[in-house]
PDB file of N, CA and C in Angstrom:
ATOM      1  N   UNK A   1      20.188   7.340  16.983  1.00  0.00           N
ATOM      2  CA  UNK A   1      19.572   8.129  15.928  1.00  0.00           C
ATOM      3  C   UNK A   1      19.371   7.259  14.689  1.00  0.00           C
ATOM      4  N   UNK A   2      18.249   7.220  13.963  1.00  0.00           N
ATOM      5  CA  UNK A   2      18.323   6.598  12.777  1.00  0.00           C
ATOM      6  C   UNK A   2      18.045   7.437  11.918  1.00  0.00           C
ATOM      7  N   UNK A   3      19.053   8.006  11.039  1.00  0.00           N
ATOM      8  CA  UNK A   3      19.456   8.995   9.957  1.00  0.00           C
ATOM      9  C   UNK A   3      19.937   7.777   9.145  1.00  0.00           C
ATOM     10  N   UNK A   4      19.349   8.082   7.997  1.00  0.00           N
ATOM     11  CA  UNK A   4      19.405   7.613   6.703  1.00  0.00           C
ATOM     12  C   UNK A   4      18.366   6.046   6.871  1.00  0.00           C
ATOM     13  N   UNK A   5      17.940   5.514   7.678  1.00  0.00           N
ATOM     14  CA  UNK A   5      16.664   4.604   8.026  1.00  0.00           C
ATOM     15  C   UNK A   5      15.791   4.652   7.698  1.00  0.00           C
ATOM     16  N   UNK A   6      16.020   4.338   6.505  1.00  0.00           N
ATOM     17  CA  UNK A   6      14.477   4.450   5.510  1.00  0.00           C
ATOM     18  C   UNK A   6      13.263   3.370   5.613  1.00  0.00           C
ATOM     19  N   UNK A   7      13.693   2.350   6.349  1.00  0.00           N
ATOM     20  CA  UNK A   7      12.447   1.288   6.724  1.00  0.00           C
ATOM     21  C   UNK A   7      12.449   1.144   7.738  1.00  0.00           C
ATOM     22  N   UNK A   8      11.114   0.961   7.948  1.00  0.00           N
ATOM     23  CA  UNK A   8      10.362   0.653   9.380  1.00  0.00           C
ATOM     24  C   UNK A   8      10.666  -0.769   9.503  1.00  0.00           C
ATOM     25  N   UNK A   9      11.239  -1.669  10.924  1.00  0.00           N
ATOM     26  CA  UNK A   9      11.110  -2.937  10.338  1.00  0.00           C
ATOM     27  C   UNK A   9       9.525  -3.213  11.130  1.00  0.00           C
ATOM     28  N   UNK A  10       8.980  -2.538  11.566  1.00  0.00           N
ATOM     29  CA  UNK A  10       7.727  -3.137  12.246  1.00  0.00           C
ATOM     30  C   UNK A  10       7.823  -4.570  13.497  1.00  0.00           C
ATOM     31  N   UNK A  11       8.779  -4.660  13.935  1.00  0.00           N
ATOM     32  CA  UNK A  11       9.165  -5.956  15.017  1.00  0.00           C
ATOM     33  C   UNK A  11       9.127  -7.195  14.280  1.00  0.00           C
ATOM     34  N   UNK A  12       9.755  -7.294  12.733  1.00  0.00           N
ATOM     35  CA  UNK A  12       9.391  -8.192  12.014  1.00  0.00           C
ATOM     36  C   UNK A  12      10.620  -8.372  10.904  1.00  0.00           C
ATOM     37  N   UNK A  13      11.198  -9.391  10.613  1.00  0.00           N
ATOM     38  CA  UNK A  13      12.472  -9.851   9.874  1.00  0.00           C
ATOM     39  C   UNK A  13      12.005  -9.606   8.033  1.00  0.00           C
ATOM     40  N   UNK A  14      12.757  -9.123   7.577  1.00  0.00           N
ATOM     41  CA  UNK A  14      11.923  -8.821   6.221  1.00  0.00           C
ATOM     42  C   UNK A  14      11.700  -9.646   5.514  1.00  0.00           C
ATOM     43  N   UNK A  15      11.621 -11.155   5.314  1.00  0.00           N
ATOM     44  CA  UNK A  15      10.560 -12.071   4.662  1.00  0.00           C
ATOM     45  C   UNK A  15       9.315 -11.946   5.462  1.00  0.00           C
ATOM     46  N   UNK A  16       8.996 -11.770   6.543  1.00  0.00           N
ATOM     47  CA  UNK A  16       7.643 -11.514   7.543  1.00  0.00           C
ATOM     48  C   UNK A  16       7.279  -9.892   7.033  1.00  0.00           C
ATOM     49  N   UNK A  17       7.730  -9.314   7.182  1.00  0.00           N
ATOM     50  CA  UNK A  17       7.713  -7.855   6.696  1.00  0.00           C
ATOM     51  C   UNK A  17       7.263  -8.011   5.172  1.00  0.00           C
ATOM     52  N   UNK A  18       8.096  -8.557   4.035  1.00  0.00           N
ATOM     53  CA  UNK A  18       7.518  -8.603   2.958  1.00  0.00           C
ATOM     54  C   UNK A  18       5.924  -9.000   2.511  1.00  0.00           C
ATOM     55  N   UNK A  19       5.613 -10.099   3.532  1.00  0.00           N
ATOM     56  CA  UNK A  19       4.467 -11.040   3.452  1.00  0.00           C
ATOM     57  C   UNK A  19       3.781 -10.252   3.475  1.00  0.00           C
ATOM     58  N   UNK A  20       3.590  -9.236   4.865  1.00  0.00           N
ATOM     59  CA  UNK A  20       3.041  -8.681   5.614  1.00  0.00           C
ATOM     60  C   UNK A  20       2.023  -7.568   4.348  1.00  0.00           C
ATOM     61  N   UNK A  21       3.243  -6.735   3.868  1.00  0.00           N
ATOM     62  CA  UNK A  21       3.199  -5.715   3.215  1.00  0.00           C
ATOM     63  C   UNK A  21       2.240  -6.226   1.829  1.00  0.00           C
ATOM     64  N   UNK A  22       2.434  -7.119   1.060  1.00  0.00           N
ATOM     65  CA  UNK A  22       2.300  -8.088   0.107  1.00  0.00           C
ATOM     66  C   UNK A  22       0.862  -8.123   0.452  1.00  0.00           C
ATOM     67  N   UNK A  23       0.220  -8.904   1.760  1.00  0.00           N
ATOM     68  CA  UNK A  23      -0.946  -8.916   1.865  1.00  0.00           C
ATOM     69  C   UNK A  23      -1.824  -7.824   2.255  1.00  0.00           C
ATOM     70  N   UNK A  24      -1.449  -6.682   2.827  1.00  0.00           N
ATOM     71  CA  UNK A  24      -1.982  -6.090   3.042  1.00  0.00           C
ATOM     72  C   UNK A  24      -2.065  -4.922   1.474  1.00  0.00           C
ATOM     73  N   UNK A  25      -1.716  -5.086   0.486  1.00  0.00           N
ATOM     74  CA  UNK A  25      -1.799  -4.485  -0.712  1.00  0.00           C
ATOM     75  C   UNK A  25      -2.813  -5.483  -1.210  1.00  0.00           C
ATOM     76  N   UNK A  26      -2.714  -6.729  -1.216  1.00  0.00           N
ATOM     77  CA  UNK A  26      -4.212  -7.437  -2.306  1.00  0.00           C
ATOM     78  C   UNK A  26      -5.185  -6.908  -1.442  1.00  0.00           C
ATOM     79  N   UNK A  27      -5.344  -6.979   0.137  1.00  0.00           N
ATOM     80  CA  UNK A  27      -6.418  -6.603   0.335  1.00  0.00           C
ATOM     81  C   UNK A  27      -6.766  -5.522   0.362  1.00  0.00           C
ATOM     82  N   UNK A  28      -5.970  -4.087   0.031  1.00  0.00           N
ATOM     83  CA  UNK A  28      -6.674  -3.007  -0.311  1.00  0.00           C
ATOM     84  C   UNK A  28      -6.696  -2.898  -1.373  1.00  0.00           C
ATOM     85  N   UNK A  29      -6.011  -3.416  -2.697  1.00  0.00           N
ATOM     86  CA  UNK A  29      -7.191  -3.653  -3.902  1.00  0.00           C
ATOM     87  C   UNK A  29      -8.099  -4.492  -3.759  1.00  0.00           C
ATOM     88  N   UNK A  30      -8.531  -5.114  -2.869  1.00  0.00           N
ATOM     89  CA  UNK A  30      -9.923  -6.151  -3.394  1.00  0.00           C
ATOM     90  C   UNK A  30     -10.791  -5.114  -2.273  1.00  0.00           C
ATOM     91  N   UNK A  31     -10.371  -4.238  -1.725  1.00  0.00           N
ATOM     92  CA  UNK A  31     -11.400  -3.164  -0.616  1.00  0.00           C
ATOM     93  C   UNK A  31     -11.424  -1.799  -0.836  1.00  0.00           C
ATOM     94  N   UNK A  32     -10.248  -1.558  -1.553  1.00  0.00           N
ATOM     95  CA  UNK A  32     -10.100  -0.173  -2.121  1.00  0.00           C
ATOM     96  C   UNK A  32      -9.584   0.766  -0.621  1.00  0.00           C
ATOM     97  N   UNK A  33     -10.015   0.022  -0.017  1.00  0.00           N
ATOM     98  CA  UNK A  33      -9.467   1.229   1.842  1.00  0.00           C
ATOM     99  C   UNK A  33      -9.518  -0.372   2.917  1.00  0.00           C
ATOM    100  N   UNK A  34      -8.304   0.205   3.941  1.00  0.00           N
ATOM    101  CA  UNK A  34      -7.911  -1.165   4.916  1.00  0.00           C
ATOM    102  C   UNK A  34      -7.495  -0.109   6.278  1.00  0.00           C
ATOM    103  N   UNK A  35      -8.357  -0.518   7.560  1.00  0.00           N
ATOM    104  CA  UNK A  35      -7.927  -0.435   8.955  1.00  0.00           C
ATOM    105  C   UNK A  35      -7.026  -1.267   9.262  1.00  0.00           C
ATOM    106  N   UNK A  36      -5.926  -0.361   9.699  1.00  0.00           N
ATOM    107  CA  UNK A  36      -4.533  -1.119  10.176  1.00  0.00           C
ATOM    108  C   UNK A  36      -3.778   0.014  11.392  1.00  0.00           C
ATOM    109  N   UNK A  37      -3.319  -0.437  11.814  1.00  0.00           N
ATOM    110  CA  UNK A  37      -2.004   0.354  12.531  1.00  0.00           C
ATOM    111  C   UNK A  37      -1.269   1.764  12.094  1.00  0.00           C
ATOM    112  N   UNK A  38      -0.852   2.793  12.595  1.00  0.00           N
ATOM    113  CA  UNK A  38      -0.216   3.649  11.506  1.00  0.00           C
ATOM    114  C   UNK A  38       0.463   3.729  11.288  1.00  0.00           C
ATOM    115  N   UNK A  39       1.781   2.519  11.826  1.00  0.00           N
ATOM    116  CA  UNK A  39       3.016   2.780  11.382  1.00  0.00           C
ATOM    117  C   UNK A  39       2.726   2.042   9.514  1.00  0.00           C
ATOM    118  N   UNK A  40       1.953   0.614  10.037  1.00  0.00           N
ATOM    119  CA  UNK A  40       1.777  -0.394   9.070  1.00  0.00           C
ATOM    120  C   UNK A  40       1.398   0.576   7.495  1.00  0.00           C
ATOM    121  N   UNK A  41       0.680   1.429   8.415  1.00  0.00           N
ATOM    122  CA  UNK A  41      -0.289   2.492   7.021  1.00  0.00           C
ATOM    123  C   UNK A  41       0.560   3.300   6.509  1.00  0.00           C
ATOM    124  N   UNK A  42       1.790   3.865   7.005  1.00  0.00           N
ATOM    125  CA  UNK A  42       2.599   4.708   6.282  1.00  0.00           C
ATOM    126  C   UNK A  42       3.239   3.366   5.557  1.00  0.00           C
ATOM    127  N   UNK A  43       3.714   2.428   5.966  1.00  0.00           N
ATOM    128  CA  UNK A  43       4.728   1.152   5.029  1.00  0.00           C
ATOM    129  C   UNK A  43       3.519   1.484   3.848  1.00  0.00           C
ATOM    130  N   UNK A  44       2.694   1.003   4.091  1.00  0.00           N
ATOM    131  CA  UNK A  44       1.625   0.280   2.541  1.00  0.00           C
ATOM    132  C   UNK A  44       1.683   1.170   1.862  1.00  0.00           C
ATOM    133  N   UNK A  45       1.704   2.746   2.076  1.00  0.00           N
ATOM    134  CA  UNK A  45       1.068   3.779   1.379  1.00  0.00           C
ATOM    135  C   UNK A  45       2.490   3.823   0.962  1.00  0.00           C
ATOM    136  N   UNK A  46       3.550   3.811   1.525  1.00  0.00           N
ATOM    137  CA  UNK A  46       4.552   4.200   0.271  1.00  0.00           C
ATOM    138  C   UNK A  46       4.717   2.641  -0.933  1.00  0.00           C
ATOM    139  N   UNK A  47       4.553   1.720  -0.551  1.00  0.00           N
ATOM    140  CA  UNK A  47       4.151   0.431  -1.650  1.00  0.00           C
ATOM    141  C   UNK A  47       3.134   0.955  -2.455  1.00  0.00           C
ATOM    142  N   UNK A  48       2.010   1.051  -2.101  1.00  0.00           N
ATOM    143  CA  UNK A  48       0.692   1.463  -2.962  1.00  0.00           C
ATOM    144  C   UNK A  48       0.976   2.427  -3.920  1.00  0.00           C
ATOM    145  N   UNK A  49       1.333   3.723  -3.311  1.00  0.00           N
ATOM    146  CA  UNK A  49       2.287   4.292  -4.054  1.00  0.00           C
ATOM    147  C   UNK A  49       2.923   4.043  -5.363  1.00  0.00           C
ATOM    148  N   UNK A  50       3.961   3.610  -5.239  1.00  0.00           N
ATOM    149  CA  UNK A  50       5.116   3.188  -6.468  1.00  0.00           C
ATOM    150  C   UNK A  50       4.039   1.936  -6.903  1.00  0.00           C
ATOM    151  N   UNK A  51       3.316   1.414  -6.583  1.00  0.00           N
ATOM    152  CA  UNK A  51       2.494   0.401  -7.694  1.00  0.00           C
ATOM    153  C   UNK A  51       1.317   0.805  -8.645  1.00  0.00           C
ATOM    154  N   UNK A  52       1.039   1.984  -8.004  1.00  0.00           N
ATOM    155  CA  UNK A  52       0.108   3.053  -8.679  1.00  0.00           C
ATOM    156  C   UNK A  52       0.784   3.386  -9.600  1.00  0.00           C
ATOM    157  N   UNK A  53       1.844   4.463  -9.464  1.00  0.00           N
ATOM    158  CA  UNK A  53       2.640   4.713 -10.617  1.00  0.00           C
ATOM    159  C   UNK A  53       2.974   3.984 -11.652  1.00  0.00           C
ATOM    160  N   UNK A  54       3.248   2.857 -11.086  1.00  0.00           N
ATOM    161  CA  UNK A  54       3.969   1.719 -12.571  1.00  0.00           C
ATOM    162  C   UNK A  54       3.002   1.450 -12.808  1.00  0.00           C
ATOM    163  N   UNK A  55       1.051   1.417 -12.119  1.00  0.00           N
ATOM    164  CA  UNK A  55       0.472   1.140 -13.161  1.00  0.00           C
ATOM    165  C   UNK A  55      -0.484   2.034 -14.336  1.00  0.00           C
ATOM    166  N   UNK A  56       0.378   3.004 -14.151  1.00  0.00           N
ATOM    167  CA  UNK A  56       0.022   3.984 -14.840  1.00  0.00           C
ATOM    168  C   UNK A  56       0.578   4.883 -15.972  1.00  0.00           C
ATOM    169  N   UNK A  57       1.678   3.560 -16.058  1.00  0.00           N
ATOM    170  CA  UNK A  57       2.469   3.461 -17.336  1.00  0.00           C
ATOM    171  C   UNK A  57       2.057   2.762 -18.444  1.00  0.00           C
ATOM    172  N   UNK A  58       0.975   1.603 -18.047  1.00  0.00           N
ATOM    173  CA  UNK A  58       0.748   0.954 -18.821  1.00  0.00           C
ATOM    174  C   UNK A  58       1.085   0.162 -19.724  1.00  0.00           C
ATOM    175  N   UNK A  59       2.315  -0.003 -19.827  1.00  0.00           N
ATOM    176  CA  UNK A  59       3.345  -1.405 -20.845  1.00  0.00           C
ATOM    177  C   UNK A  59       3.231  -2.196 -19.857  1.00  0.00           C
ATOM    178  N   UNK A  60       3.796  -3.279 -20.461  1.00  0.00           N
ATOM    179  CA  UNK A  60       4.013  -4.839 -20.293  1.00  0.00           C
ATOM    180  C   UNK A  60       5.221  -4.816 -18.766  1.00  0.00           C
ATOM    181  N   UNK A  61       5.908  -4.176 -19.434  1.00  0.00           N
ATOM    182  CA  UNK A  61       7.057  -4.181 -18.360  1.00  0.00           C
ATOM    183  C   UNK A  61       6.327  -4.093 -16.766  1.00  0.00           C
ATOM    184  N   UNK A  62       5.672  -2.744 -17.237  1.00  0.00           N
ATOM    185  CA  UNK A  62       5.048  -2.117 -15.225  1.00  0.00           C
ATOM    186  C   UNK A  62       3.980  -3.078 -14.715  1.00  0.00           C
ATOM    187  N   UNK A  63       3.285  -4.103 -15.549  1.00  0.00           N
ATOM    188  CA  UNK A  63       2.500  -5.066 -15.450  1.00  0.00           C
ATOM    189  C   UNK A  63       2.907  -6.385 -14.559  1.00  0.00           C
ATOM    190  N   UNK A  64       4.043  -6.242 -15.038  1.00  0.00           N
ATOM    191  CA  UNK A  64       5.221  -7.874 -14.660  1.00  0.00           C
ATOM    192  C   UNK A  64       5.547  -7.368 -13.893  1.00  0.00           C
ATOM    193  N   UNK A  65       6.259  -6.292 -13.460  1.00  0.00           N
ATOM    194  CA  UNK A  65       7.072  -5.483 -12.440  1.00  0.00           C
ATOM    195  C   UNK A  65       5.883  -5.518 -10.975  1.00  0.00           C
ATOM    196  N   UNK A  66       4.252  -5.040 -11.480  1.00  0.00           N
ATOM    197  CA  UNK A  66       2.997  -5.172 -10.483  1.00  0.00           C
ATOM    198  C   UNK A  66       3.011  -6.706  -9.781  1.00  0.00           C
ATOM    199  N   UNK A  67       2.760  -7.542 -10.834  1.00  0.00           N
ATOM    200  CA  UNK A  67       2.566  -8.882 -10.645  1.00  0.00           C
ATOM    201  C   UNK A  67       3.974  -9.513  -9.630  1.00  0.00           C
ATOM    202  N   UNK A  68       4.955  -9.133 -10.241  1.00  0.00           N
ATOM    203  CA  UNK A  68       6.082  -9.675  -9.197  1.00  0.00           C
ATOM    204  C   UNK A  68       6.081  -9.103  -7.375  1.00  0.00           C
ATOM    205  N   UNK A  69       5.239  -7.963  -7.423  1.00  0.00           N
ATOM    206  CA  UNK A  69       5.269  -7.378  -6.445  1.00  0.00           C
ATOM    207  C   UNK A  69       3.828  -8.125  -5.840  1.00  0.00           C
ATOM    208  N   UNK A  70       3.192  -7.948  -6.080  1.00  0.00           N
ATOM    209  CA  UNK A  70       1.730  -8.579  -5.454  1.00  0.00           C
ATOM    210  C   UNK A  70       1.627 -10.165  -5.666  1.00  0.00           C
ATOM    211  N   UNK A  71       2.018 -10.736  -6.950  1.00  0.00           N
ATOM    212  CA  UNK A  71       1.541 -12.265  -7.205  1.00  0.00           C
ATOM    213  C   UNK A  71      -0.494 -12.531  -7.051  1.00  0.00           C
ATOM    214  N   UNK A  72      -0.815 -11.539  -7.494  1.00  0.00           N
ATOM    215  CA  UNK A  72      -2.443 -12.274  -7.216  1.00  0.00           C
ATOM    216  C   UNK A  72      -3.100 -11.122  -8.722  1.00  0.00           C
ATOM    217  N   UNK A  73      -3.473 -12.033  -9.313  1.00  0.00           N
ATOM    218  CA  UNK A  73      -4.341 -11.655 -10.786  1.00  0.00           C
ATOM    219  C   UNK A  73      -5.164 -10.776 -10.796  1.00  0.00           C
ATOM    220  N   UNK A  74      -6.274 -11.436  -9.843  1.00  0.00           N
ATOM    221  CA  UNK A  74      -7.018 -10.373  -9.591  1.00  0.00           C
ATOM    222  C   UNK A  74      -7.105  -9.057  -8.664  1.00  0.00           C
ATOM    223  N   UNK A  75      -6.005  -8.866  -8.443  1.00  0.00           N
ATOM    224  CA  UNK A  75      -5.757  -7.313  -7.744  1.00  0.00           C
ATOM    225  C   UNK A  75      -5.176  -6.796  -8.814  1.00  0.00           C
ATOM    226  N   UNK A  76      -4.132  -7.764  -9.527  1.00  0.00           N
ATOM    227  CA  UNK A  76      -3.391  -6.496 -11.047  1.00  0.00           C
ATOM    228  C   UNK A  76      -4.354  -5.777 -11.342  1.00  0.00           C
ATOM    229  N   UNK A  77      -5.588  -6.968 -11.793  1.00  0.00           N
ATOM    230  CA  UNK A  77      -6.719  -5.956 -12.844  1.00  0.00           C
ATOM    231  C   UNK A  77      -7.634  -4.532 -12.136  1.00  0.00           C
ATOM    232  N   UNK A  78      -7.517  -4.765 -10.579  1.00  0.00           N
ATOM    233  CA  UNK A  78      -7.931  -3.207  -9.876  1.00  0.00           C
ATOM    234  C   UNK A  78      -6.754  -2.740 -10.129  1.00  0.00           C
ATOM    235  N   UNK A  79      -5.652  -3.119 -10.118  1.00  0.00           N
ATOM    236  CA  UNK A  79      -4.310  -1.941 -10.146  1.00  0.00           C
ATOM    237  C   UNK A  79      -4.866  -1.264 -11.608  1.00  0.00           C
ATOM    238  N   UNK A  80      -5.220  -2.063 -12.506  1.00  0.00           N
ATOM    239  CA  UNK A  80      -5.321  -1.475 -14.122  1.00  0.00           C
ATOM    240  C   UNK A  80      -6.270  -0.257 -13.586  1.00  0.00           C
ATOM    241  N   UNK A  81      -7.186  -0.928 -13.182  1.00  0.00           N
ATOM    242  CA  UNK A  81      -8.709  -0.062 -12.562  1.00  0.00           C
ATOM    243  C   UNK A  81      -8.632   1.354 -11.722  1.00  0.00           C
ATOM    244  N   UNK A  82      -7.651   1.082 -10.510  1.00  0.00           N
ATOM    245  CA  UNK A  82      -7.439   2.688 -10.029  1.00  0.00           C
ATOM    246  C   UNK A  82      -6.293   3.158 -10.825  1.00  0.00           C
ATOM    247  N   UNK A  83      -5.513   3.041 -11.489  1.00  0.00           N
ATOM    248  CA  UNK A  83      -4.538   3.850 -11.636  1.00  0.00           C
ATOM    249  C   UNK A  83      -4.701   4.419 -13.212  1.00  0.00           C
ATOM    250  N   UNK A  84      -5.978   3.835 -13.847  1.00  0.00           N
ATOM    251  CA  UNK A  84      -6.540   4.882 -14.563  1.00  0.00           C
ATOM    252  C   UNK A  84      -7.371   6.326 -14.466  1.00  0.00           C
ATOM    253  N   UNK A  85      -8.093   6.061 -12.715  1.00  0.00           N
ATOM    254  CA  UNK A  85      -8.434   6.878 -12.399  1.00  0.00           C
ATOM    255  C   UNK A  85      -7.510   7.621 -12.322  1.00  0.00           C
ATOM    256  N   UNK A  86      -6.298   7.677 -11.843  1.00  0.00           N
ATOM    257  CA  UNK A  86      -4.797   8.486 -11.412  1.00  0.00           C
ATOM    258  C   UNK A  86      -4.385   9.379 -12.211  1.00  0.00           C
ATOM    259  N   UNK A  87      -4.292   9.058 -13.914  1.00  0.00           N
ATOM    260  CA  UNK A  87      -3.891   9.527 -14.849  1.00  0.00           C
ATOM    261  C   UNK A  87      -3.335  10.609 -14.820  1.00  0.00           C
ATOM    262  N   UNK A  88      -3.697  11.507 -14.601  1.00  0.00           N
ATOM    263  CA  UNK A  88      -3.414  13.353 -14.393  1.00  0.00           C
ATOM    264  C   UNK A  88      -2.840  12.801 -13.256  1.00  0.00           C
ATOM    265  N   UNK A  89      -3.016  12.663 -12.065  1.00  0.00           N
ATOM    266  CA  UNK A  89      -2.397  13.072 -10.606  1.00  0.00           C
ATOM    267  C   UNK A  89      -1.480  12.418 -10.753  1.00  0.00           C
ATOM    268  N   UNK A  90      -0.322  13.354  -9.825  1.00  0.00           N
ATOM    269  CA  UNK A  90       1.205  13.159  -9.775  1.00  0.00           C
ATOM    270  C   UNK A  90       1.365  12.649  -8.605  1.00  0.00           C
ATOM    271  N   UNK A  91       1.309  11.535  -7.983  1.00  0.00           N
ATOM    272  CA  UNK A  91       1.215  11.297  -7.031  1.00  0.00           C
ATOM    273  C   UNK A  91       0.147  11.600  -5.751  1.00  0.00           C
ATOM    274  N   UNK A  92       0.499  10.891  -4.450  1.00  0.00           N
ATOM    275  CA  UNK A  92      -0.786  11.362  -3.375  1.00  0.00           C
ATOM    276  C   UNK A  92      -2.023  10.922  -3.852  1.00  0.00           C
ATOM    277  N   UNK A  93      -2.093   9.528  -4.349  1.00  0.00           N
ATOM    278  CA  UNK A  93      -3.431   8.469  -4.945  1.00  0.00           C
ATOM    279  C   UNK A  93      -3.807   8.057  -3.722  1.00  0.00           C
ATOM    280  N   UNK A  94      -3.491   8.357  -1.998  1.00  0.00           N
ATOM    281  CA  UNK A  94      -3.513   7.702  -1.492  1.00  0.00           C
ATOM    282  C   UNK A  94      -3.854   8.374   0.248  1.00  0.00           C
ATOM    283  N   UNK A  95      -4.728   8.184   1.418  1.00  0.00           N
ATOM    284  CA  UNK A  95      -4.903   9.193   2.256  1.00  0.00           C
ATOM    285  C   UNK A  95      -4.882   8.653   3.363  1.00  0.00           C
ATOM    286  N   UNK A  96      -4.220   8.759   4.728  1.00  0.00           N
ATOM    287  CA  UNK A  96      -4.288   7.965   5.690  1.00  0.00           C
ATOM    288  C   UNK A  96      -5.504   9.001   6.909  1.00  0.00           C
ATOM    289  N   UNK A  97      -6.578   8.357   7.364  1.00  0.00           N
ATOM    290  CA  UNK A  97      -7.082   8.982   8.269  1.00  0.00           C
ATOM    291  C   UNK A  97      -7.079   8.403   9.858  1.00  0.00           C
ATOM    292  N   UNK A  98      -6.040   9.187  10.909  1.00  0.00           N
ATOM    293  CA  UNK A  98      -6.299   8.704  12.014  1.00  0.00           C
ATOM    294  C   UNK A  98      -7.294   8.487  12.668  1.00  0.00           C
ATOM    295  N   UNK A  99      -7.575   7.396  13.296  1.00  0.00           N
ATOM    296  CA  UNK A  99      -8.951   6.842  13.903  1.00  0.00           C
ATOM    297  C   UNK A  99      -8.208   6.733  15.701  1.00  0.00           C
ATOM    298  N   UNK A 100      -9.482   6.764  16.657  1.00  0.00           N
ATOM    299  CA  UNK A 100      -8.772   6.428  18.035  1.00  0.00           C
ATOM    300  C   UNK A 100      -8.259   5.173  18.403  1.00  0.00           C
ATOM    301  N   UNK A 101      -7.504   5.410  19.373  1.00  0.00           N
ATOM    302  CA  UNK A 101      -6.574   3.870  19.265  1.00  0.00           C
ATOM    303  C   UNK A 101      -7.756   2.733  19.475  1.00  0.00           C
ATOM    304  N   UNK A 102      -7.013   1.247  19.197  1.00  0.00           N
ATOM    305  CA  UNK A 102      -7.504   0.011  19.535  1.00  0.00           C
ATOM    306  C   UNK A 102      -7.595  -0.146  20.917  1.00  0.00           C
ATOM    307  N   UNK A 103      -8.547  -0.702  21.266  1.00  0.00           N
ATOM    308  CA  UNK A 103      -8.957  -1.323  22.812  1.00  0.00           C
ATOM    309  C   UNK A 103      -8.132  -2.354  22.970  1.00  0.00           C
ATOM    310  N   UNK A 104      -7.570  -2.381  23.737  1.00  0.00           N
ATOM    311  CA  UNK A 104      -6.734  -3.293  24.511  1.00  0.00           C
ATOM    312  C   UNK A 104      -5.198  -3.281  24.393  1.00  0.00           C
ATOM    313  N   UNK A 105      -4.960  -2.796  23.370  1.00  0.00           N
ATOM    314  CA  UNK A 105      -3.122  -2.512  23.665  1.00  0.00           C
ATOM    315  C   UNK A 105      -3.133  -1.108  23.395  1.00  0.00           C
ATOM    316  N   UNK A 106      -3.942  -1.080  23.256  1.00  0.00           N
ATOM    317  CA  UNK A 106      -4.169   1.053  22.883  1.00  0.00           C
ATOM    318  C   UNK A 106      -3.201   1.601  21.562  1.00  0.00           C
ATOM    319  N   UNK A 107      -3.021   0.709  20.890  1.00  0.00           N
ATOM    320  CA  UNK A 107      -2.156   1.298  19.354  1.00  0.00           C
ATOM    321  C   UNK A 107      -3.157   1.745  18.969  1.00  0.00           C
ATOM    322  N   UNK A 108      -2.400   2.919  18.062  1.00  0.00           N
ATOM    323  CA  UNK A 108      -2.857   3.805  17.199  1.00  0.00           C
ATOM    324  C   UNK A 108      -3.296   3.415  16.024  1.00  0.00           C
ATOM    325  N   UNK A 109      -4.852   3.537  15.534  1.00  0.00           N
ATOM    326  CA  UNK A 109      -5.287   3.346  13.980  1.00  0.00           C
ATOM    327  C   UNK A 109      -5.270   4.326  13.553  1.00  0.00           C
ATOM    328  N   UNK A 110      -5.256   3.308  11.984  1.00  0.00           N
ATOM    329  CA  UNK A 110      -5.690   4.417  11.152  1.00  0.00           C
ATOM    330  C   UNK A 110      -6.376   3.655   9.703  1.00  0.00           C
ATOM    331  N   UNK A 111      -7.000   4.593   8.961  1.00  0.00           N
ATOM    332  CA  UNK A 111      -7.618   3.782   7.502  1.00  0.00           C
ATOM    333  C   UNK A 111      -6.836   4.581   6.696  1.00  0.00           C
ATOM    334  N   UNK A 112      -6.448   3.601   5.879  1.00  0.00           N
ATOM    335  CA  UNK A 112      -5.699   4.063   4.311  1.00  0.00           C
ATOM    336  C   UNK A 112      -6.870   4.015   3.427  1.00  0.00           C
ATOM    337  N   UNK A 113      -6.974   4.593   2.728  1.00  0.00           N
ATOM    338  CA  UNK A 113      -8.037   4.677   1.147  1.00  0.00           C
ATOM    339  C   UNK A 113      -6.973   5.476   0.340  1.00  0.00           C
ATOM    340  N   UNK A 114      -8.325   5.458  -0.775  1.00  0.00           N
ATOM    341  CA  UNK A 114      -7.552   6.455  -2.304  1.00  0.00           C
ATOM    342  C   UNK A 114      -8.468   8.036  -1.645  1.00  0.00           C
ATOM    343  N   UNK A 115      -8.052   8.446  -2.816  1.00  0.00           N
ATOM    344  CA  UNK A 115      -8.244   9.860  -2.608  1.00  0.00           C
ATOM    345  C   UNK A 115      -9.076  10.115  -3.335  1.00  0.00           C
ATOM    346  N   UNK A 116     -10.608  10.915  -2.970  1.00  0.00           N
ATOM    347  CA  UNK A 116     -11.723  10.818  -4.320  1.00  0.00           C
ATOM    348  C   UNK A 116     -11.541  11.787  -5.649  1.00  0.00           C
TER     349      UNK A 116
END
């Protein structure tokens, strides 16, 4: 049973896991929506998540706090970019839609986007 297992490790040691997660956040700010896997899509969406929020605090602090989490400049400045759209919304910036599985190992997709 995994009670109280709050992370997925995805078949992956968590510096690989971190990377993982890390890149797949610049590239849905530089795309705004990313086809991936759905376990992968629930990981990102709770990251995307809490980076939305802090950037929608707007100080210095949630900026550095973004940047330490991503490391790439130009995704901060879309973080500035959607999470002004966010303003009012309390969360759920974020929507996973199942797609049919992949050909050839038959895993399950899905696309993450924002929410219009």
């Amino acid at each position: 049973m995994r009670h109280k297992k709050k992370i997925r490790k995805i078949g992956r040691n968590k510096s690989h896991r971190k990377a993982l997660m890390r890149n797949m956040a610049i590239g849905f700010f530089q795309h705004l929506e990313i086809r991936t896997t759905e376990v992968k899509a629930r990981e990102l969406q709770k990251m995307l998540e809490k980076i939305i929020t802090l950037g929608k605090a707007g100080d210095l602090a949630s900026y550095r706090r973004i940047n330490s989490i991503l490391n790439h400049a130009p995704s901060l400045a879309r973080v500035r970019e959607v999470s002004g759209k966010y303003q009012d919304r309390n969360g759920g910036c974020t929507r996973i839609i199942k797609l049919s599985p992949r050909t050839g190992d038959n895993s399950r997709m899905a696309i993450i986007r924002l929410v219009q």
